[in-house]
Protein backbone atom coordinates (compact mmCIF):
# COMPACT_ATOMS: atom_id res chain seq x y z
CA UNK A 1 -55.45 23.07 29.97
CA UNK A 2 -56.76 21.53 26.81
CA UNK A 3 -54.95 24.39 24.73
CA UNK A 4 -51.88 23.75 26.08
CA UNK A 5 -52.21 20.00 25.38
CA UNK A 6 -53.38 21.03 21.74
CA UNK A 7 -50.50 23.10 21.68
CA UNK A 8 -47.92 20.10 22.88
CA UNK A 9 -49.32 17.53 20.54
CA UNK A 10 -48.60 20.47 17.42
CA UNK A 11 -45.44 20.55 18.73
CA UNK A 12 -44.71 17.01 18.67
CA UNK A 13 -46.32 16.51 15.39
CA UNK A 14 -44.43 19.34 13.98
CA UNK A 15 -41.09 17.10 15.01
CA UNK A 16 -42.06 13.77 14.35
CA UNK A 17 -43.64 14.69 10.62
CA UNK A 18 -40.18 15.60 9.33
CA UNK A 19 -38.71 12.79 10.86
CA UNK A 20 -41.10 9.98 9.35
CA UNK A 21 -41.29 11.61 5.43
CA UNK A 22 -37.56 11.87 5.63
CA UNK A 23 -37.32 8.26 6.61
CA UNK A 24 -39.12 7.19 4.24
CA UNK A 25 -37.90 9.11 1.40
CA UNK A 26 -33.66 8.34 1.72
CA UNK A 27 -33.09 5.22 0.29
CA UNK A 28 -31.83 1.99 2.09
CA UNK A 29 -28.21 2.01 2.84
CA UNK A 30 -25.66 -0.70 3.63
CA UNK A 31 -24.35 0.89 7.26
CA UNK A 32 -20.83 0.27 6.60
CA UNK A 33 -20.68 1.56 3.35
CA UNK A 34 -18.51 5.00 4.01
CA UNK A 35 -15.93 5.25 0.76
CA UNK A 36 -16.38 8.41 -1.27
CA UNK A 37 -15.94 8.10 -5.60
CA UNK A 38 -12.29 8.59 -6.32
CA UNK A 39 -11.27 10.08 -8.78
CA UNK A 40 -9.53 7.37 -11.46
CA UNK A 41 -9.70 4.88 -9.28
CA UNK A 42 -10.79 1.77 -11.75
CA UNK A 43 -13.20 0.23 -9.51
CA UNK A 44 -14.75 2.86 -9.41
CA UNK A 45 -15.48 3.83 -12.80
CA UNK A 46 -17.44 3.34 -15.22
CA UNK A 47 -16.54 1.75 -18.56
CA UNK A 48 -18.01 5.28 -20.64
CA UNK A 49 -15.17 7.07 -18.05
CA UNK A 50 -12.82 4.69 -18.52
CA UNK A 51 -13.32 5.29 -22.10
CA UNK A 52 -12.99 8.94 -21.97
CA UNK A 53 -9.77 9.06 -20.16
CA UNK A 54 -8.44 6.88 -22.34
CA UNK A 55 -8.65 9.61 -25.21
CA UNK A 56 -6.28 11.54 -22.69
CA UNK A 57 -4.04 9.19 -21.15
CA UNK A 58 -2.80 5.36 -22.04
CA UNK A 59 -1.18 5.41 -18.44
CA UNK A 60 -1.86 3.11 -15.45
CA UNK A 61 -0.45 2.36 -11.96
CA UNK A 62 -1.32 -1.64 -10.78
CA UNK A 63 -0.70 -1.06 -7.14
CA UNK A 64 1.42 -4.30 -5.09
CA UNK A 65 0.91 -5.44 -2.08
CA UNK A 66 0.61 -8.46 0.35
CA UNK A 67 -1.80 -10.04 3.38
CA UNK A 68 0.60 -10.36 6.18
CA UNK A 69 1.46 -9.72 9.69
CA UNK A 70 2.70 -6.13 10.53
CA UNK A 71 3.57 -6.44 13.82
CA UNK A 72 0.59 -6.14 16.73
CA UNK A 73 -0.16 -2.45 15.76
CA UNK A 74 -0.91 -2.92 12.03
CA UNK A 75 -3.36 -4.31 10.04
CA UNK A 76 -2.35 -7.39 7.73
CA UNK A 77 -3.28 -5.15 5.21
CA UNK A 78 -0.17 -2.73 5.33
CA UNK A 79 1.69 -3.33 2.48
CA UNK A 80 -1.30 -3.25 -0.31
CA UNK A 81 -3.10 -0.12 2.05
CA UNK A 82 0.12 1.68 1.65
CA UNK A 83 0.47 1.07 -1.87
CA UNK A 84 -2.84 1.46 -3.27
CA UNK A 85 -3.47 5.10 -1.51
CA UNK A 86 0.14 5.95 -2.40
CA UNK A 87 -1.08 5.49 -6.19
CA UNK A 88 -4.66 7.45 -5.57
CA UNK A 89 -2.69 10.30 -4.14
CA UNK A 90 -0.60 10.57 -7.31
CA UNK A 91 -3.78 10.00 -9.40
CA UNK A 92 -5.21 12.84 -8.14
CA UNK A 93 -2.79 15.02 -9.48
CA UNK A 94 -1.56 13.22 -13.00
CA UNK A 95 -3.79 11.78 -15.90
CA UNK A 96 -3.61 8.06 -14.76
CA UNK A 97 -6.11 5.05 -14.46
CA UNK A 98 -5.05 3.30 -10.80
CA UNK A 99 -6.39 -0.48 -11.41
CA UNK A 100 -7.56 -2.47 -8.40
CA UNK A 101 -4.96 -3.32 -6.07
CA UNK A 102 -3.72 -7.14 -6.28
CA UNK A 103 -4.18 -7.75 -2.82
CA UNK A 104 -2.08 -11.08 -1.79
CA UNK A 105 1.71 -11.49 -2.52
CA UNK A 106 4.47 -13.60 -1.91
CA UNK A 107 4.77 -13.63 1.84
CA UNK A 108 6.03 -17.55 2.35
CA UNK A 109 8.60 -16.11 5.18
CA UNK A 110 5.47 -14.35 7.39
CA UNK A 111 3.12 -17.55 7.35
CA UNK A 112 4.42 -18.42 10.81
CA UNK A 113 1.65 -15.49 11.95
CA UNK A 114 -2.24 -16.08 11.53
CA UNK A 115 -4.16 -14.08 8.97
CA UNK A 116 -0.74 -14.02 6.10
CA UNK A 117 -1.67 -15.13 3.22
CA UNK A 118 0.49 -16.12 0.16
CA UNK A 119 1.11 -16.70 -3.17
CA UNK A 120 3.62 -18.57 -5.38
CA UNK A 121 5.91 -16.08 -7.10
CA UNK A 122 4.95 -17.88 -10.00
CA UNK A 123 1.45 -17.56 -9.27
CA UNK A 124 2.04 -13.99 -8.28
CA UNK A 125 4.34 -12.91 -11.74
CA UNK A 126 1.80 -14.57 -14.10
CA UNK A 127 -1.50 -12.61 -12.64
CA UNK A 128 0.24 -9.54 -12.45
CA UNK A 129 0.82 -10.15 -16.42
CA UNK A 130 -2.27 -11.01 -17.43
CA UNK A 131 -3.64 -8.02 -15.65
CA UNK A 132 -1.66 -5.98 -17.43
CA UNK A 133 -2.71 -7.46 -20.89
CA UNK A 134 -5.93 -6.88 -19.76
CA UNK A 135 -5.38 -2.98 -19.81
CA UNK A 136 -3.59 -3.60 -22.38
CA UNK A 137 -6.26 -4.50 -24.99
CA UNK A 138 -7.92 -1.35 -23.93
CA UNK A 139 -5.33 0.98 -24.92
CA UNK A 140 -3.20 1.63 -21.81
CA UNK A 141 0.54 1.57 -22.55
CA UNK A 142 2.31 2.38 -20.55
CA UNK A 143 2.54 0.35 -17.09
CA UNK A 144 3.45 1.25 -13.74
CA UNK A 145 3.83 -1.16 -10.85
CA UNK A 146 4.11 0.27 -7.74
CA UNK A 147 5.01 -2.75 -5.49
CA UNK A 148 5.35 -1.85 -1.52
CA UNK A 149 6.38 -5.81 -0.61
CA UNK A 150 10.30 -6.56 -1.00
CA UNK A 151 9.03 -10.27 -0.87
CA UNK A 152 7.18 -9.56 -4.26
CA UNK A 153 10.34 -8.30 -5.96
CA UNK A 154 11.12 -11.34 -8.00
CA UNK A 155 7.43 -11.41 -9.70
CA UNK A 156 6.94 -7.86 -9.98
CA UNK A 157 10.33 -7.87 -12.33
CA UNK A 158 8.93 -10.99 -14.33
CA UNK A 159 6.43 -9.41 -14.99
CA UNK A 160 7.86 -6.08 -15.85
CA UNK A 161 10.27 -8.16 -18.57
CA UNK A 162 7.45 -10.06 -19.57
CA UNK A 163 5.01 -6.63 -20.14
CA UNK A 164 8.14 -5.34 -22.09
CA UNK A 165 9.23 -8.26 -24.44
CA UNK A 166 6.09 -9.65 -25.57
CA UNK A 167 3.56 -6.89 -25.72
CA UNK A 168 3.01 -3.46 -27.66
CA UNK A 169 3.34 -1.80 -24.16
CA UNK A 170 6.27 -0.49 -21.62
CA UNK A 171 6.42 -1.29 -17.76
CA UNK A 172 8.22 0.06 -15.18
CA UNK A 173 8.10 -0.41 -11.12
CA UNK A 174 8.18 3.19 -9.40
CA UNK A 175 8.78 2.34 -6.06
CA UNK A 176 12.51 3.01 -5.45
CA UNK A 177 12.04 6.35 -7.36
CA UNK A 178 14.59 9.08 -6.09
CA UNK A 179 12.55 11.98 -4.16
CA UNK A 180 13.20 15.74 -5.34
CA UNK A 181 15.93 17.51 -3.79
CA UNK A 182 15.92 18.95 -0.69
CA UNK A 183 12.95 16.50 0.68
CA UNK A 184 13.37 16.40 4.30
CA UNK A 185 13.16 12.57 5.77
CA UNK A 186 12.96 11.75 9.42
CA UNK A 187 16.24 9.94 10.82
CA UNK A 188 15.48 5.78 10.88
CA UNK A 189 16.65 3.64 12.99
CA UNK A 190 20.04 1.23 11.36
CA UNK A 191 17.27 -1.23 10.20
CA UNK A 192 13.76 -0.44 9.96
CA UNK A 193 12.56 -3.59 7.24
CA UNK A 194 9.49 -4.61 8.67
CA UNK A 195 6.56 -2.59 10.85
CA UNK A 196 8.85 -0.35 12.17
CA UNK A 197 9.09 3.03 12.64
CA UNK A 198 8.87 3.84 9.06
CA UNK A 199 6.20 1.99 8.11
CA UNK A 200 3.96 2.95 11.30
CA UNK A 201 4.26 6.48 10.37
CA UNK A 202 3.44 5.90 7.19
CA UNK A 203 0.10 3.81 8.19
CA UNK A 204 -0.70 6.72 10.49
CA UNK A 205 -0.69 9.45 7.91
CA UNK A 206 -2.60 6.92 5.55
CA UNK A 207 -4.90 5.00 7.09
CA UNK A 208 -4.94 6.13 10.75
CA UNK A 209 -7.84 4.39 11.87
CA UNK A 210 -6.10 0.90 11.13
CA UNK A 211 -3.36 1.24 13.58
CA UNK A 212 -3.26 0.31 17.25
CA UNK A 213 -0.03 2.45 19.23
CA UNK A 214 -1.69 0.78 22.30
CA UNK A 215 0.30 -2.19 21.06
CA UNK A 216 3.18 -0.27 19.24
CA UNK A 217 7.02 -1.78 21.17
CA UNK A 218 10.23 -2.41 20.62
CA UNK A 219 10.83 -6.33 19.42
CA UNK A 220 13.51 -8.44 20.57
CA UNK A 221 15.18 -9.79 17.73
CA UNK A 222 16.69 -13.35 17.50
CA UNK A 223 18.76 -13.33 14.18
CA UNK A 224 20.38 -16.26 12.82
CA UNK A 225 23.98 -16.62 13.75
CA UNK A 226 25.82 -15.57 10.06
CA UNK A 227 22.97 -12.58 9.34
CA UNK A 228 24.12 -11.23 13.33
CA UNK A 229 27.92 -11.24 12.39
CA UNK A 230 27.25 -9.77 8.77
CA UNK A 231 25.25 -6.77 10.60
CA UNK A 232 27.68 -5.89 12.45
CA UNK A 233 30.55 -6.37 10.01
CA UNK A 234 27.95 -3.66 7.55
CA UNK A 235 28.41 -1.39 9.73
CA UNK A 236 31.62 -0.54 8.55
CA UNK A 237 31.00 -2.34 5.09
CA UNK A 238 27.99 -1.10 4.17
CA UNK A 239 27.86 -3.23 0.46
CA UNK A 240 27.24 -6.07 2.87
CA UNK A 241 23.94 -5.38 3.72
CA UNK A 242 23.32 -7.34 0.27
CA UNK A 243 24.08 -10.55 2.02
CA UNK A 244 22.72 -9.68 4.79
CA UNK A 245 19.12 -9.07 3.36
CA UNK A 246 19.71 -12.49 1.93
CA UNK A 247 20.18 -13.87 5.05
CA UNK A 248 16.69 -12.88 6.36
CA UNK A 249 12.90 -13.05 5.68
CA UNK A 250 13.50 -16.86 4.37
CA UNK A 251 10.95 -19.77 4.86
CA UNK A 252 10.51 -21.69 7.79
CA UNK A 253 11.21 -24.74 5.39
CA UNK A 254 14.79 -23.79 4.69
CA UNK A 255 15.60 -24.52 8.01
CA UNK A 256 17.58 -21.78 8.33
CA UNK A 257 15.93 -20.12 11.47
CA UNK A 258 14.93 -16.86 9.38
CA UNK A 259 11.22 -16.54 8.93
CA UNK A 260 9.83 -13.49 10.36
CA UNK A 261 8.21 -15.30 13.52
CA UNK A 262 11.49 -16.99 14.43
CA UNK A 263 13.54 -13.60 14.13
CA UNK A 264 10.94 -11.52 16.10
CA UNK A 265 8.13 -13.12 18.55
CA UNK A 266 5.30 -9.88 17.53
CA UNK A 267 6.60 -9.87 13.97
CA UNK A 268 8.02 -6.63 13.98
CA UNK A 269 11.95 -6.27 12.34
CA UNK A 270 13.18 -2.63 13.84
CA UNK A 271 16.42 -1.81 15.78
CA UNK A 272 13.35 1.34 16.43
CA UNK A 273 10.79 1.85 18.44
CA UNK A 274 7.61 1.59 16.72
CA UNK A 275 6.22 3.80 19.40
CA UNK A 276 8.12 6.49 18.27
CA UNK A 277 6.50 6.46 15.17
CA UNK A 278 4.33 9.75 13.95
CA UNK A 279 1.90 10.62 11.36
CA UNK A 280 4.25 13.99 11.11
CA UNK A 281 7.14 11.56 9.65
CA UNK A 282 4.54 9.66 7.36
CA UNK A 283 3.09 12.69 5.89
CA UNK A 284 7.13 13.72 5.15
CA UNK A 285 7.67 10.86 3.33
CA UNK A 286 4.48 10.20 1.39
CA UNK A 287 4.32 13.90 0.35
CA UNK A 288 7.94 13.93 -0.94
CA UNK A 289 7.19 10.15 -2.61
CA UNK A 290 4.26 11.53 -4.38
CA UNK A 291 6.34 14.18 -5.51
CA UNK A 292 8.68 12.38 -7.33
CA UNK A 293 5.49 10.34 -8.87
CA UNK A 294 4.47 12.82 -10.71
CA UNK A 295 7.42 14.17 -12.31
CA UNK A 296 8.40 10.76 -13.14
CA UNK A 297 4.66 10.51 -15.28
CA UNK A 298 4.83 13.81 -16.22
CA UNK A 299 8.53 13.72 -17.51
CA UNK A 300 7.71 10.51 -19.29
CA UNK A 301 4.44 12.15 -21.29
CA UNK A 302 7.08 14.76 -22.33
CA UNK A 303 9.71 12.26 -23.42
CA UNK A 304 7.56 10.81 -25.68
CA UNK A 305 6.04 13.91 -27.56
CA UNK A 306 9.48 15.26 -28.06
């Protein structure tokens, strides 16, 4: 009996040893720490790596975002998410710097729904800038802004102007770039502006864990009298949809009953069914967008060496 007791206790000694050295050898570690080094992501490098890829490359994306409500299945994080992976995906495969993501945009229209958060276009135009200078006096130049907000449009092409007539540098915006031929897109709903079915894909192929489709449904949308007639009346016209994006997303202030929480009770702006949303159609679209990326960089290195 004793032997097998002296035979137990080796046994648990023999388990428990390991156990104790290895907890005491690993280092503390903040639990919710998970995010791997990527690669020329600015944050996180260091200055001697920054320094080195500068002797390669003077190019850098400033990804654009906002902090507003994306309906009841996405994070208020969407817009800056979507852009800021969109540019570490097409880091990965081009020689460019990705600076931190500006995180809050112009997103007056949304306040109506806790958690936005805004800035002044202004206020928005002039940081973008001076972030830009910033990389700048470093040697980067030439600029990329890769906005993913249509309410940041205005500042982002301030900016842009600003980057191109008073520094050394040239700026461009690559969001609206054309994809390569023959990229094959999902069918989308008539309008799909604002966590719809585009965007919800896209979230799901991207940051998967963020999105809720527990709470993914179709809104019921309460548009102001003119913007109803003009989208019908695009239908056959479809040059009107100009007005008819200026008739929408507006401040509560302008009393004009088109901020995004008087249109659409959960926020979301779809003639779609956010339900039918799939990461198969965001992987479509952010493959084919990436794509076009890096031609766009790489085609631009060439222009300038010939």
């Amino acid at each position: 009996m004793k032997r097998y007791y002296f035979i137990v206790g080796i046994l648990i000694i023999g388990w428990l040893l390991p156990q104790v050295v290895g907890a005491q050898g690993e280092a503390p570690r903040n639990p919710l720490w998970y995010e791997p080094k990527i690669k020329h992501y600015l944050a996180h490098m260091s200055w001697s790596e920054v320094q080195e890829l500068l002797k390669g490359s003077d190019m850098a994306i400033i990804p654009v975002g906002s902090i507003e409500q994306h309906g009841p299945q996405l994070p208020l994080g969407t817009d800056i998410l979507d852009a800021l992976e969109l540019a570490l995906l097409v880091a990965q495969q081009t020689e460019v710097v990705v600076a931190p993501a500006l995180w809050v945009g112009y997103s007056e229209h949304h306040m109506g729904f806790p958690g936005t958060l805004t800035l002044s276009t202004d206020t928005l135009q002039q940081v973008l800038f001076e972030v830009a200078q910033s990389l700048i006096r470093h040697g980067f130049k030439k600029i990329m802004l890769l906005n993913r907000h249509g309410g940041n449009n205005t500042a982002v092409n301030i900016a842009i102007q600003r980057i191109n007539h008073e520094t050394e540098a040239t700026a461009a915006e690559i969001s609206g770039l054309r994809l390569p031929e023959g990229t094959e897109l999902p069918e989308a709903p008539q309008i799909d502006w604002h966590a719809g079915v585009g965007e919800t894909s896209f979230m799901l192929y991207l940051t998967p864990s963020l999105v809720d489709m527990s709470q993914a449904r179709p809104p019921v949308l309460t548009l102001p009298a003119d913007a109803l007639t003009l989208s019908q009346i695009a239908k056959d016209n479809p040059n009107l949809n100009r007005l008819f994006s200026s008739s929408v997303f507006l401040p509560k202030a302008t009393g004009k009953k088109a901020s995004s929480r008087e249109m659409s009770k959960t926020g979301v702006f779809t003639t779609g069914n956010p339900a039918d949303a799939t990461a198969e159609m965001g992987k479509m679209e952010v493959e084919g967008y990436v794509k076009a990326a890096v031609k766009f960089i790489e085609d631009w290195k060439k222009a300038e060496k010939e």
